[in-house]
C-alpha atoms as a PDB file:
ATOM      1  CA  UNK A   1      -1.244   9.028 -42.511  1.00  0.00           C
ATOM      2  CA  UNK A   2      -3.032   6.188 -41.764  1.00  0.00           C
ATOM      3  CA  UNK A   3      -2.571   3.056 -39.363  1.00  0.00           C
ATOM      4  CA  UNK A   4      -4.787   0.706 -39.445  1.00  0.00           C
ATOM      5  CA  UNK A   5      -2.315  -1.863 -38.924  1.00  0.00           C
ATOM      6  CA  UNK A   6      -0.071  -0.749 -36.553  1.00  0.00           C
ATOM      7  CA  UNK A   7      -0.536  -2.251 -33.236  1.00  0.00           C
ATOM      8  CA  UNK A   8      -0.109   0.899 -30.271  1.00  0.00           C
ATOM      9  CA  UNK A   9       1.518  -0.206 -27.242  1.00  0.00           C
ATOM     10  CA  UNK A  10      -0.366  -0.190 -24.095  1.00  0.00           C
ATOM     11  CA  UNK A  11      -0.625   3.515 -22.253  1.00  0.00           C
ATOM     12  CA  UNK A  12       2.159   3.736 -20.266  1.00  0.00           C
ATOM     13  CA  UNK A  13      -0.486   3.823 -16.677  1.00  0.00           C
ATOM     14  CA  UNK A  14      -1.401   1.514 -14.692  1.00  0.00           C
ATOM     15  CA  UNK A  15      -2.636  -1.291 -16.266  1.00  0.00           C
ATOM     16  CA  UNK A  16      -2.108   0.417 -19.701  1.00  0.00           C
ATOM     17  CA  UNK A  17      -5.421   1.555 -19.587  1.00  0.00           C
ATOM     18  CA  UNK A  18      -6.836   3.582 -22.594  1.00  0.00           C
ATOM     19  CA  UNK A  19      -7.552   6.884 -22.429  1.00  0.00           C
ATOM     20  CA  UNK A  20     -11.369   6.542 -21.536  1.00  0.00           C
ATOM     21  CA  UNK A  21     -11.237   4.858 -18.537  1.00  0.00           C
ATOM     22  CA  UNK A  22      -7.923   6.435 -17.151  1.00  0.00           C
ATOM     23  CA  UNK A  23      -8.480  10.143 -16.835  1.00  0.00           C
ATOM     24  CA  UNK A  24      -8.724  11.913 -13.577  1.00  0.00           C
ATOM     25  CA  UNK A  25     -12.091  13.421 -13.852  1.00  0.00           C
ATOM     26  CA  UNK A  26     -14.278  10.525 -14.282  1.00  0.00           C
ATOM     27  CA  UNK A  27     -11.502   7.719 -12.203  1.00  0.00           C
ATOM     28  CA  UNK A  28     -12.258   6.914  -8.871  1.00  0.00           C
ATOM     29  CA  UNK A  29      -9.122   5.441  -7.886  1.00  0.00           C
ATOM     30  CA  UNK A  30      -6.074   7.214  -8.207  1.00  0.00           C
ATOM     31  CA  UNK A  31      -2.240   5.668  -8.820  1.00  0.00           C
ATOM     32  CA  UNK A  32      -0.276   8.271  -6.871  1.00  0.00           C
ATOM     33  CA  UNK A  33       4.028   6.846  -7.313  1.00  0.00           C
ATOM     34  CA  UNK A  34       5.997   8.229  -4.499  1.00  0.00           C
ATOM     35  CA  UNK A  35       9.851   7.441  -5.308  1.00  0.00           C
ATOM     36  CA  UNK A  36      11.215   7.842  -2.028  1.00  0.00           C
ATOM     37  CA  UNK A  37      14.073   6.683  -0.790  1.00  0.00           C
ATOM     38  CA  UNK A  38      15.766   9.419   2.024  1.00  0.00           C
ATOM     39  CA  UNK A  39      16.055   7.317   5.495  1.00  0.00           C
ATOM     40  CA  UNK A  40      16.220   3.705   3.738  1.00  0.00           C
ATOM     41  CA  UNK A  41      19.550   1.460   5.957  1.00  0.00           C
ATOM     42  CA  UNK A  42      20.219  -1.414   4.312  1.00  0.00           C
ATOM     43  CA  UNK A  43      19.767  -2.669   0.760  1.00  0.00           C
ATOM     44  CA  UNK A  44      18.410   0.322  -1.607  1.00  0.00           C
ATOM     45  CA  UNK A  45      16.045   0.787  -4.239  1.00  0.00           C
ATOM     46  CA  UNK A  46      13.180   1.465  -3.274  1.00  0.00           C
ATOM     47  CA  UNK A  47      13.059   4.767  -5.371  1.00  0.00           C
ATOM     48  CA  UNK A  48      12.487   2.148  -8.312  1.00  0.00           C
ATOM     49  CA  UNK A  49       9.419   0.495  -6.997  1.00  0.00           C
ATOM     50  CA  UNK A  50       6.761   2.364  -8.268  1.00  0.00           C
ATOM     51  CA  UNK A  51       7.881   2.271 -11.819  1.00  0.00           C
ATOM     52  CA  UNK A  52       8.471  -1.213 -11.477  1.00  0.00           C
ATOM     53  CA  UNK A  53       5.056  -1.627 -10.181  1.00  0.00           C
ATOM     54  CA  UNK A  54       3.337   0.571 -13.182  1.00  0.00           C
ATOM     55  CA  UNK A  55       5.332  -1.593 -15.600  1.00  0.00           C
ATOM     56  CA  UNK A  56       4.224  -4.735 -14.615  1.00  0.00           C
ATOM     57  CA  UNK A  57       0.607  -3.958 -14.428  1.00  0.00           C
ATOM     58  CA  UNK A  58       0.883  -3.195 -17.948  1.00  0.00           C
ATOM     59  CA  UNK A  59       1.293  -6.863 -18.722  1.00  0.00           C
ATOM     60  CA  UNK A  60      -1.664  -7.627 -16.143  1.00  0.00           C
ATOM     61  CA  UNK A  61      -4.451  -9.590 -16.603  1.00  0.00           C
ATOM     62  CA  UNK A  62      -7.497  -7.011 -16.221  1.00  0.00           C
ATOM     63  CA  UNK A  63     -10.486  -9.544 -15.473  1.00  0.00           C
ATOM     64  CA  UNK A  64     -10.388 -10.677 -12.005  1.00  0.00           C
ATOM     65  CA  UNK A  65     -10.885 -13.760 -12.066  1.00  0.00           C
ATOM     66  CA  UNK A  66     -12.374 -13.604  -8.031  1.00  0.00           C
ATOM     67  CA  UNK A  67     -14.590 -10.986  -8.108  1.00  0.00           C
ATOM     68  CA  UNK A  68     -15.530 -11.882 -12.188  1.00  0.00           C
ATOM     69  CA  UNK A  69     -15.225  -8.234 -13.093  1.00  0.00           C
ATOM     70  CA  UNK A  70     -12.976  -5.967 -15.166  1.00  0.00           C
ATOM     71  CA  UNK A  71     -12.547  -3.831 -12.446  1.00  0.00           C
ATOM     72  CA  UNK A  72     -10.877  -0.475 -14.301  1.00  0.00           C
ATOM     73  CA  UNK A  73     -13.847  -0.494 -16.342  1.00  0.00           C
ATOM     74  CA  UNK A  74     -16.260   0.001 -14.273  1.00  0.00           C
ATOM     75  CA  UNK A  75     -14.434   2.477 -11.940  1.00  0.00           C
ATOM     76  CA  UNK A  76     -11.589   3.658 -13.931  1.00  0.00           C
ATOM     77  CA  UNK A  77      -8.238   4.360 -12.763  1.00  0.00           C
ATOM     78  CA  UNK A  78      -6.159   7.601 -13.109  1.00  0.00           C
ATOM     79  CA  UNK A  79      -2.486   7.352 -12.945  1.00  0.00           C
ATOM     80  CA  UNK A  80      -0.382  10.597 -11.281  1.00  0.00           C
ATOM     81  CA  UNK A  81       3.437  11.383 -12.953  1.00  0.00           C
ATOM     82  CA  UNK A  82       5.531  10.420 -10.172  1.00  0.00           C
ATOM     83  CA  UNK A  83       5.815  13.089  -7.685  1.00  0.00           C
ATOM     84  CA  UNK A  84       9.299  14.496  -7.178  1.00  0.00           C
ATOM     85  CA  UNK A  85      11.212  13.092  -4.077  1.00  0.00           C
ATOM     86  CA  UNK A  86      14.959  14.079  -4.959  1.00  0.00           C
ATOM     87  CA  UNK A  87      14.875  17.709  -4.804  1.00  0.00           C
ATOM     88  CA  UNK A  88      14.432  19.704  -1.408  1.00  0.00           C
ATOM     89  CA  UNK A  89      14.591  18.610   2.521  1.00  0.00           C
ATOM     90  CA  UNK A  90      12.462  15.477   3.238  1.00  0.00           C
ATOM     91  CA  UNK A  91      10.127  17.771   5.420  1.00  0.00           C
ATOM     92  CA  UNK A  92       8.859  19.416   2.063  1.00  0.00           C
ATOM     93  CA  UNK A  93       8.652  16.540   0.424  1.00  0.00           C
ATOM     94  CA  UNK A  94       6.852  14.425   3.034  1.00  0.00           C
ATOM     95  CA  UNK A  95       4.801  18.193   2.959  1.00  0.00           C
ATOM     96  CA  UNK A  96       4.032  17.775  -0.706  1.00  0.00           C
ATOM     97  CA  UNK A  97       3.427  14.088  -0.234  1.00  0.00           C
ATOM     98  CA  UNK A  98       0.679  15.190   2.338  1.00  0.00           C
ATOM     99  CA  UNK A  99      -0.959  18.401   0.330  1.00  0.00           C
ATOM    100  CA  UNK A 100      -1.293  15.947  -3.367  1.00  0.00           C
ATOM    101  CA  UNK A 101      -3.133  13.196  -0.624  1.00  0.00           C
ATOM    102  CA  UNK A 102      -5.003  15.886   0.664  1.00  0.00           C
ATOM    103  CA  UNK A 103      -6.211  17.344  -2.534  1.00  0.00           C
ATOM    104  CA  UNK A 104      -6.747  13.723  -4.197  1.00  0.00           C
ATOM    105  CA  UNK A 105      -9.442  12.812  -1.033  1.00  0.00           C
ATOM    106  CA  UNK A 106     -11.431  16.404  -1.527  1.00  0.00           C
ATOM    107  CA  UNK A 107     -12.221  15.399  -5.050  1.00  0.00           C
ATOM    108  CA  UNK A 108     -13.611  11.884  -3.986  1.00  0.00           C
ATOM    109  CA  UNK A 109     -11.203   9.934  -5.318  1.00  0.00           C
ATOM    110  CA  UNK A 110      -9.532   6.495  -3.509  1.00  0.00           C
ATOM    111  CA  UNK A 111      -5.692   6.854  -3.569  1.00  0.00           C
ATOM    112  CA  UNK A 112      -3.177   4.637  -3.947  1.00  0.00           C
ATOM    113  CA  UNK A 113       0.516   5.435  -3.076  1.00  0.00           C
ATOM    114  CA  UNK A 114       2.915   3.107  -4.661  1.00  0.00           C
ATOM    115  CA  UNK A 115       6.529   3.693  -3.071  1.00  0.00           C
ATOM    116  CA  UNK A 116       8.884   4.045  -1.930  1.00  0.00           C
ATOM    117  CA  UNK A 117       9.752   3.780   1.371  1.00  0.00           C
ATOM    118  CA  UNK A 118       7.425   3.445   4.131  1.00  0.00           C
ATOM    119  CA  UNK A 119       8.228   6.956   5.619  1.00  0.00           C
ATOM    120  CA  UNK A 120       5.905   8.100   3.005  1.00  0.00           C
ATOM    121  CA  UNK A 121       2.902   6.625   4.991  1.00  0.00           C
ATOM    122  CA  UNK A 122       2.249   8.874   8.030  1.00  0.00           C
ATOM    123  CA  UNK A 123       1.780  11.931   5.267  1.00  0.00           C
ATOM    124  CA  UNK A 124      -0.843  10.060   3.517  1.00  0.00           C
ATOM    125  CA  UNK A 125      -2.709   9.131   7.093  1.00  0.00           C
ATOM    126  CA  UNK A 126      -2.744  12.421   8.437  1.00  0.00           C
ATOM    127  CA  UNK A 127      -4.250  13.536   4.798  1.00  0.00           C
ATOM    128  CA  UNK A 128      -6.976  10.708   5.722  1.00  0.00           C
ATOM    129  CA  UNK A 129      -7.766  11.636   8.958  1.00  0.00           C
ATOM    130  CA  UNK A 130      -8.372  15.470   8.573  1.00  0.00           C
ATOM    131  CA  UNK A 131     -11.484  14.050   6.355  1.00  0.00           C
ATOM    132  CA  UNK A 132     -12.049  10.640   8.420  1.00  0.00           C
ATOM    133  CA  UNK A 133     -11.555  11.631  11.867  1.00  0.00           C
ATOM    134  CA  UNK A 134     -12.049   7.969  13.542  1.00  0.00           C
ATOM    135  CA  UNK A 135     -10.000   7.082  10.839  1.00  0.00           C
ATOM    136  CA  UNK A 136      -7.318   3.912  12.182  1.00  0.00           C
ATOM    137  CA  UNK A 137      -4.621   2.040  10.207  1.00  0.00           C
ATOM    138  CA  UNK A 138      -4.337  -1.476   9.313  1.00  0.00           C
ATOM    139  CA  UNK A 139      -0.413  -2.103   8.508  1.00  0.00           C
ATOM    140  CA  UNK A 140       0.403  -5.146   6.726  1.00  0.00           C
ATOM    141  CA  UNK A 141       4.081  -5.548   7.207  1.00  0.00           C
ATOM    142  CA  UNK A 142       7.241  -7.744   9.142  1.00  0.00           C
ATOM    143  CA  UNK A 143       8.087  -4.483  11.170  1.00  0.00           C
ATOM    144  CA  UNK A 144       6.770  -2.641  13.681  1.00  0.00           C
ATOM    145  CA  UNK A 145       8.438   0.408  12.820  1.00  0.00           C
ATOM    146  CA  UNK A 146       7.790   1.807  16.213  1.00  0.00           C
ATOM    147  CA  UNK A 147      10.565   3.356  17.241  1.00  0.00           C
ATOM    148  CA  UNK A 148      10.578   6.729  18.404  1.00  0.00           C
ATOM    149  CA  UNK A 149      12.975   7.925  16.206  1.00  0.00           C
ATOM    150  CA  UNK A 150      16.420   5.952  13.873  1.00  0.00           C
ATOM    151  CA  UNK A 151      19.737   7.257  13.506  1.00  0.00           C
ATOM    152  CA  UNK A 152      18.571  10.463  14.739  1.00  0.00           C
ATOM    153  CA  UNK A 153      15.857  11.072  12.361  1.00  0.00           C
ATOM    154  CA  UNK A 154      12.288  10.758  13.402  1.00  0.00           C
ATOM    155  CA  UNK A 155      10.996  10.469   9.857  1.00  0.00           C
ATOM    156  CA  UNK A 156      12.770   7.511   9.465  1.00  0.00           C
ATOM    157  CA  UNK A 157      11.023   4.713   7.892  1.00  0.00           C
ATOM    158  CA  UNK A 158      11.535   2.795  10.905  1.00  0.00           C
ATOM    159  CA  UNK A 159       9.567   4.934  12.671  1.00  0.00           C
ATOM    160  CA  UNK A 160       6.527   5.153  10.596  1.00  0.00           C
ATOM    161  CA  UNK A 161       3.979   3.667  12.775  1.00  0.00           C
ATOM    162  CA  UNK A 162       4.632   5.589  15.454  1.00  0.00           C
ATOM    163  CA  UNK A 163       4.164   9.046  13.940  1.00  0.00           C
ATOM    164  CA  UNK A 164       1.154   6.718  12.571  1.00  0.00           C
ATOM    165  CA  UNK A 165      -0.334   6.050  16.345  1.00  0.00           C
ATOM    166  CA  UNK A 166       0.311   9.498  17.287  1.00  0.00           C
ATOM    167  CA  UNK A 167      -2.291  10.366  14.774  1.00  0.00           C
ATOM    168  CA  UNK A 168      -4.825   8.111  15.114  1.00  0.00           C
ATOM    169  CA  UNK A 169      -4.738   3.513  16.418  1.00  0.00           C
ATOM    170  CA  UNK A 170      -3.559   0.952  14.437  1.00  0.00           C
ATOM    171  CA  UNK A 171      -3.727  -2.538  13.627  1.00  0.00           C
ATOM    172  CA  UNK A 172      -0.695  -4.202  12.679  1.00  0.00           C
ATOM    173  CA  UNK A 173      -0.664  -7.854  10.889  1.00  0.00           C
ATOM    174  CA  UNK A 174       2.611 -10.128  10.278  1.00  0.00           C
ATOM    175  CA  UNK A 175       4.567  -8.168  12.305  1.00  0.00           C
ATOM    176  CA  UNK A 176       7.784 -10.169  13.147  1.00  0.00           C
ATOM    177  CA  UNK A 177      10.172  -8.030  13.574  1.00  0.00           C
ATOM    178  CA  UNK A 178      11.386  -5.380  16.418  1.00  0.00           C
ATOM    179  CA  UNK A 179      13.338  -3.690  18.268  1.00  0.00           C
ATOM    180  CA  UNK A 180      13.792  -3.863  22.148  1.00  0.00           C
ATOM    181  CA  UNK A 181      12.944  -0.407  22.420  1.00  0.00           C
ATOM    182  CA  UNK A 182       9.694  -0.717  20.499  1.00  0.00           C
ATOM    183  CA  UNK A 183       8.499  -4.009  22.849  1.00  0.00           C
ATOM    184  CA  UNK A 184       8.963  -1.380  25.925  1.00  0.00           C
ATOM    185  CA  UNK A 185       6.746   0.895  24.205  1.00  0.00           C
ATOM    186  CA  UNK A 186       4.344  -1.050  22.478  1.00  0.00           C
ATOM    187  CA  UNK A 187       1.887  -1.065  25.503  1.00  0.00           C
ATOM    188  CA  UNK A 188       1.621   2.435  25.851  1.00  0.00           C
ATOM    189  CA  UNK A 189       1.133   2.631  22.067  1.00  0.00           C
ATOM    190  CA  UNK A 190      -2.607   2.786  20.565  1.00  0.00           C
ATOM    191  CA  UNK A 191      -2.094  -0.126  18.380  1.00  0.00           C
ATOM    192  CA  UNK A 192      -2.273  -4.224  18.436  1.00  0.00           C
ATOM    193  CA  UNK A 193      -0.549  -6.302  16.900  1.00  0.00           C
ATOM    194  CA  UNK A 194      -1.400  -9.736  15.187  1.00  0.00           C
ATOM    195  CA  UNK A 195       2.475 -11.667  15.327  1.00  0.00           C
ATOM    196  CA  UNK A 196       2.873 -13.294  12.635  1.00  0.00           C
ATOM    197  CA  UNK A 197       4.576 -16.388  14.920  1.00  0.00           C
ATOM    198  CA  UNK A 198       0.554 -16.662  15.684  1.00  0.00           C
ATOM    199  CA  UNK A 199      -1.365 -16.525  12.273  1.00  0.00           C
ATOM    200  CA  UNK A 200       1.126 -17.803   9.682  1.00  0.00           C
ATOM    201  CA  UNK A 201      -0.357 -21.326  10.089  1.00  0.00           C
ATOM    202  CA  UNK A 202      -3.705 -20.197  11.284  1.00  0.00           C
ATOM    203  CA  UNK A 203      -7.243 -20.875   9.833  1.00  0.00           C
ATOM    204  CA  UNK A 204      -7.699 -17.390   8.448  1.00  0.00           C
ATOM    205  CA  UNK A 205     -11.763 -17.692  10.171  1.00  0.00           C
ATOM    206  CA  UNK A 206      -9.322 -17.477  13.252  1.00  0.00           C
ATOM    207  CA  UNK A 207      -7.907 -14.471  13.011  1.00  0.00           C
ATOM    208  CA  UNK A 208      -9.330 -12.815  10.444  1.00  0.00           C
ATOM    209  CA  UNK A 209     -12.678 -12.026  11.856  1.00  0.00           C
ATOM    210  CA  UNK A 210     -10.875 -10.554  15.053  1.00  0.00           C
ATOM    211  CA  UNK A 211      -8.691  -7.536  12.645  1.00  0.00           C
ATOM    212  CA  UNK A 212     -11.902  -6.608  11.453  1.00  0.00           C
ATOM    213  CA  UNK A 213     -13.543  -6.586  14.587  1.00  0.00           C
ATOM    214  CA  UNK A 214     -10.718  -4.115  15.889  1.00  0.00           C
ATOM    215  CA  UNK A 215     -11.172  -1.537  13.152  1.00  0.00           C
ATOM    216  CA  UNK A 216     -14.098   1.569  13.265  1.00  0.00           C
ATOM    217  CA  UNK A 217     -15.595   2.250  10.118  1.00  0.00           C
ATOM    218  CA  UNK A 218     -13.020   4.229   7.843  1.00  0.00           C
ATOM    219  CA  UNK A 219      -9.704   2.306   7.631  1.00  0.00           C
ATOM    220  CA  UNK A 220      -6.495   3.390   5.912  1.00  0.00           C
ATOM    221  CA  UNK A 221      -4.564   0.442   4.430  1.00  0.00           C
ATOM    222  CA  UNK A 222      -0.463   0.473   4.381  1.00  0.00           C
ATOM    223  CA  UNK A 223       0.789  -2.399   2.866  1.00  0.00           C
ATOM    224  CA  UNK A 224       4.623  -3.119   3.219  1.00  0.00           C
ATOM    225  CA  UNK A 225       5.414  -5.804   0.931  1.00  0.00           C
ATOM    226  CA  UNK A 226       7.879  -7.437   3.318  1.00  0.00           C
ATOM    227  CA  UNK A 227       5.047  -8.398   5.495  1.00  0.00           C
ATOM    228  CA  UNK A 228       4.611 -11.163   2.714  1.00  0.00           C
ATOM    229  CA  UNK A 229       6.735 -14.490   3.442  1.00  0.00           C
ATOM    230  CA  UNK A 230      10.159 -13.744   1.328  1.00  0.00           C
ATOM    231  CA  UNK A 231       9.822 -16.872  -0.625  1.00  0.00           C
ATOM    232  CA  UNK A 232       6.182 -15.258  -2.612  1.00  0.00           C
ATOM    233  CA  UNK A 233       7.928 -11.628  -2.608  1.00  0.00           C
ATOM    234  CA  UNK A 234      12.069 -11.435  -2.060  1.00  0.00           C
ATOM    235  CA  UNK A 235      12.689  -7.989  -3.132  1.00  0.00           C
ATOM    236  CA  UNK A 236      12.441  -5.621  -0.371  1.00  0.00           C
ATOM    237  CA  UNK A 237      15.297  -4.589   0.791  1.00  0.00           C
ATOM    238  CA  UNK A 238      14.808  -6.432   4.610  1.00  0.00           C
ATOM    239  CA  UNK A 239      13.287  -9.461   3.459  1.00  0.00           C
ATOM    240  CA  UNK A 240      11.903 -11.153   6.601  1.00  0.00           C
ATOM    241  CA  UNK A 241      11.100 -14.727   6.923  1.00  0.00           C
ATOM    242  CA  UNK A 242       7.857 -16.127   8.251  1.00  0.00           C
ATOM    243  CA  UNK A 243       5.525 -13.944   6.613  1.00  0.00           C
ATOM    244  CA  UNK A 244       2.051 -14.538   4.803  1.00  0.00           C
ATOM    245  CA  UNK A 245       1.065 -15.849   1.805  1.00  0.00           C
ATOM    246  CA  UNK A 246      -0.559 -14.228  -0.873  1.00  0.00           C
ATOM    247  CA  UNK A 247      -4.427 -15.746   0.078  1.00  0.00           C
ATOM    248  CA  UNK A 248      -3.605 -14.922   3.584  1.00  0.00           C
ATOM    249  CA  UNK A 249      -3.267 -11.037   2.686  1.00  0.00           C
ATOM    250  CA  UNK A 250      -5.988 -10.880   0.224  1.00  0.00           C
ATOM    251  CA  UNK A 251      -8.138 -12.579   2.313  1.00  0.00           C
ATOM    252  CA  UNK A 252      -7.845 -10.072   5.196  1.00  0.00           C
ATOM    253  CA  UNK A 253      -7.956  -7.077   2.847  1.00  0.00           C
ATOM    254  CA  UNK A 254     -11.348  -8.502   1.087  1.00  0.00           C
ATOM    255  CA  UNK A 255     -12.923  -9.124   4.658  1.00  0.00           C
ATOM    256  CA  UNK A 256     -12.019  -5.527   5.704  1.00  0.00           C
ATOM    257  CA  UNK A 257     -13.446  -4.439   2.474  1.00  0.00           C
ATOM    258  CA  UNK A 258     -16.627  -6.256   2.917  1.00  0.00           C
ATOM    259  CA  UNK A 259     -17.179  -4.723   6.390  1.00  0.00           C
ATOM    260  CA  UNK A 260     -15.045  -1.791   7.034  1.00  0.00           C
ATOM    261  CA  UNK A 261     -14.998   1.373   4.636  1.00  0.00           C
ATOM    262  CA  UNK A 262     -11.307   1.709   3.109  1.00  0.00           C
ATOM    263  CA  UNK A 263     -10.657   5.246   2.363  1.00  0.00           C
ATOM    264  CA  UNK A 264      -6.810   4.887   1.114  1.00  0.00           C
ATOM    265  CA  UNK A 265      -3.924   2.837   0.747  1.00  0.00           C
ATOM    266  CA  UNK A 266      -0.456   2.408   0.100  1.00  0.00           C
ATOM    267  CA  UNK A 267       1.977  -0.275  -1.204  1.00  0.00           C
ATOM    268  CA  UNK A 268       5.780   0.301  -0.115  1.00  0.00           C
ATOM    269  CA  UNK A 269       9.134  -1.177   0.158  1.00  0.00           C
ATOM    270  CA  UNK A 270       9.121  -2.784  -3.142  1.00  0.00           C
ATOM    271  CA  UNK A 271      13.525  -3.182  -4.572  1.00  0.00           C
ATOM    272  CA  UNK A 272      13.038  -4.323  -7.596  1.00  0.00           C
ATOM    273  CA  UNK A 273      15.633  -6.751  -8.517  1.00  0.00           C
ATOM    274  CA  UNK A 274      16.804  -7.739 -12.165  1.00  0.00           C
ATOM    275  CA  UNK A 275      15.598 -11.194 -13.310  1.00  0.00           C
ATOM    276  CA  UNK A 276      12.847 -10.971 -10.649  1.00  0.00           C
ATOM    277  CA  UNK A 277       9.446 -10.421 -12.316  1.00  0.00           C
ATOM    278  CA  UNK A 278       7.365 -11.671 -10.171  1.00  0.00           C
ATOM    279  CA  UNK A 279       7.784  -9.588  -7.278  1.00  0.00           C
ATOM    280  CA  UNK A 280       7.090  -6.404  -9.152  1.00  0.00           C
ATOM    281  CA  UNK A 281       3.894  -8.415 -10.588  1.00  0.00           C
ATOM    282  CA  UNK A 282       3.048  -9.629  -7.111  1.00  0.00           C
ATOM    283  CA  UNK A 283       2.544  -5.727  -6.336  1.00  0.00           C
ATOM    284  CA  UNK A 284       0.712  -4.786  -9.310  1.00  0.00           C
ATOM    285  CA  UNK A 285      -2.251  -7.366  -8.925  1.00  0.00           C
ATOM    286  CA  UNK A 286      -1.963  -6.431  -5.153  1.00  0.00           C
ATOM    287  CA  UNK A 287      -2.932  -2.987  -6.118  1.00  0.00           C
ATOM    288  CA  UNK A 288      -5.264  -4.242  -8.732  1.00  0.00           C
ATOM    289  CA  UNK A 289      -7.355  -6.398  -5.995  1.00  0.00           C
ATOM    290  CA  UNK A 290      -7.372  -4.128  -3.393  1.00  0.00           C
ATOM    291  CA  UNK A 291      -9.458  -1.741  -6.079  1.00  0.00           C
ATOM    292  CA  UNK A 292     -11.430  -4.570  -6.991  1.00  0.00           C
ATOM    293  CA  UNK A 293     -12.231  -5.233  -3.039  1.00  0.00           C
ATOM    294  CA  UNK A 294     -12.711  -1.329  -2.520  1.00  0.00           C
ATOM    295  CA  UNK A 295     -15.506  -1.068  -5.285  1.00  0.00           C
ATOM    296  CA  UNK A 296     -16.459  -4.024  -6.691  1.00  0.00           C
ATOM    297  CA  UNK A 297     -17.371  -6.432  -4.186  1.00  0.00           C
ATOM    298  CA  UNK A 298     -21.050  -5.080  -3.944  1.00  0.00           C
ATOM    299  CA  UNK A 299     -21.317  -5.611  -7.720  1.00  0.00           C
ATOM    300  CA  UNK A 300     -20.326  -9.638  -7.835  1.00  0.00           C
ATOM    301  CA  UNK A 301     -22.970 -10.159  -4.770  1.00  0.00           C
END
């Protein structure tokens, strides 16, 4: 039977790539959707962000209008099922979350989580660091999550940055949001923090410069999409106010690109919401230009 004129839908990938530039063995970059949502306290739905992510991109623009490339052509980009986060204790799946990180970075690809909540993160960076040992961690986000350990549990997403800085420093940007306990510990903590209070209406040759300059060589990038003002990006489930905009964010990440070697990222904490479209497409050209920053930057000079 023939079709000539029967329009396919796009892949269902990210970016509804076709089949040539999307499979694992010749992609660089890899779309890895962790659904997790275990320690999450307040609004929930964060299970749905990755999906909502991989859907949007699918209605995504694919030259970059920046960078004037097609970026997923010339580096292609695999997309992972969704790994399962329902069944089992959250210590085997953060386990499982770790060993799939571990496995993507010894065949050379670049990862890219998509969650989830953020207690997905500190997996993923130990994964980085066993092959990037002065590996540190630049965390875009409105919390610190620095606290020892919440509600008991010290997996919580709340305390993702400080399993993080047990592991190796970090850098955190836009933070704006804490708790008493974690402004005690913060200055025995290997990290520093950029407050948002102090760059929101910066020059971003102010600050940016001095993030980079902070950060060795190999960098692993955790983006919580709350660290963006709430009025570009409402659905996360803590939406904090006073955040960044969206040339703020992708101005830092491209200067980091240009001068510091990203070796992984994640974007987390997106809650999809119905009627809101553009937060889920927010996160999908997020992901989309941090790939173009991590590869193609070389190519447009």
């Amino acid at each position: 039977m023939e079709l000539k004129s029967y329009t396919l839908a796009p892949p269902d990938n990210f970016g509804g790539i076709p089949g040539e530039n999307s499979r694992y063995d010749t992609s660089r970059a890899v779309i890895f959707p962790v659904p997790l949502e275990r320690t999450t306290t307040y609004e929930h739905g964060t299970r749905n962000g990755p999906g909502a992510i991989i859907a949007a991109s699918r209605n995504m623009e694919t030259w970059d209008e920046e960078l004037e490339i097609e970026t997923y052509s010339k580096i292609g980009i695999a997309t992972l099922p969704a790994i399962d986060t329902a069944e089992g204790t959250l210590e085997k799946v953060l386990a499982e979350i770790h060993t799939t990180e571990l496995a993507l970075l010894k065949d050379g690809k670049f990862p890219v989580a998509l969650g989830g909540e953020h207690s997905l993160t500190p997996p993923l960076v130990s994964a980085a660091a066993k092959k990037f040992p002065d590996l540190a961690v630049l965390q875009i986000d409105a919390h610190a999550d620095l606290r020892e350990a919440y509600q008991g549990n010290r997996a919580s997403h709340a305390s993702a940055m400080r399993r993080v800085v047990e592991m190796c420093p970090a850098v955190q940007v836009a933070i704006r949001s804490l708790s008493i306990e974690e402004a005690e510990a913060i200055p025995q903590l290997r990290t520093k923090i950029y407050w948002a209070r102090d760059i929101a209406r910066a020059r971003n040759d102010s600050w940016i410069p001095r993030v980079v300059a902070d950060l060795p060589e190999h960098v692993y990038l955790t983006v919580d999409l709350d660290g963006f003002d709430p009025a570009y990006i409402p659905a996360t489930g803590t939406p904090e106010p006073g955040g960044l905009d969206w040339y703020q964010v992708t101005a830092l990440i491209r200067a980091v690109a240009e001068a510091r070697n990203i070796v992984a990222a994640d974007v987390v904490e997106l809650l999809p919401q119905a009627g809101d479209h553009a937060s889920d497409f927010l996160a999908a050209k997020l992901v989309y230009k941090i790939l173009g920053y991590k590869f193609c930057l070389s190519q447009q000079r």
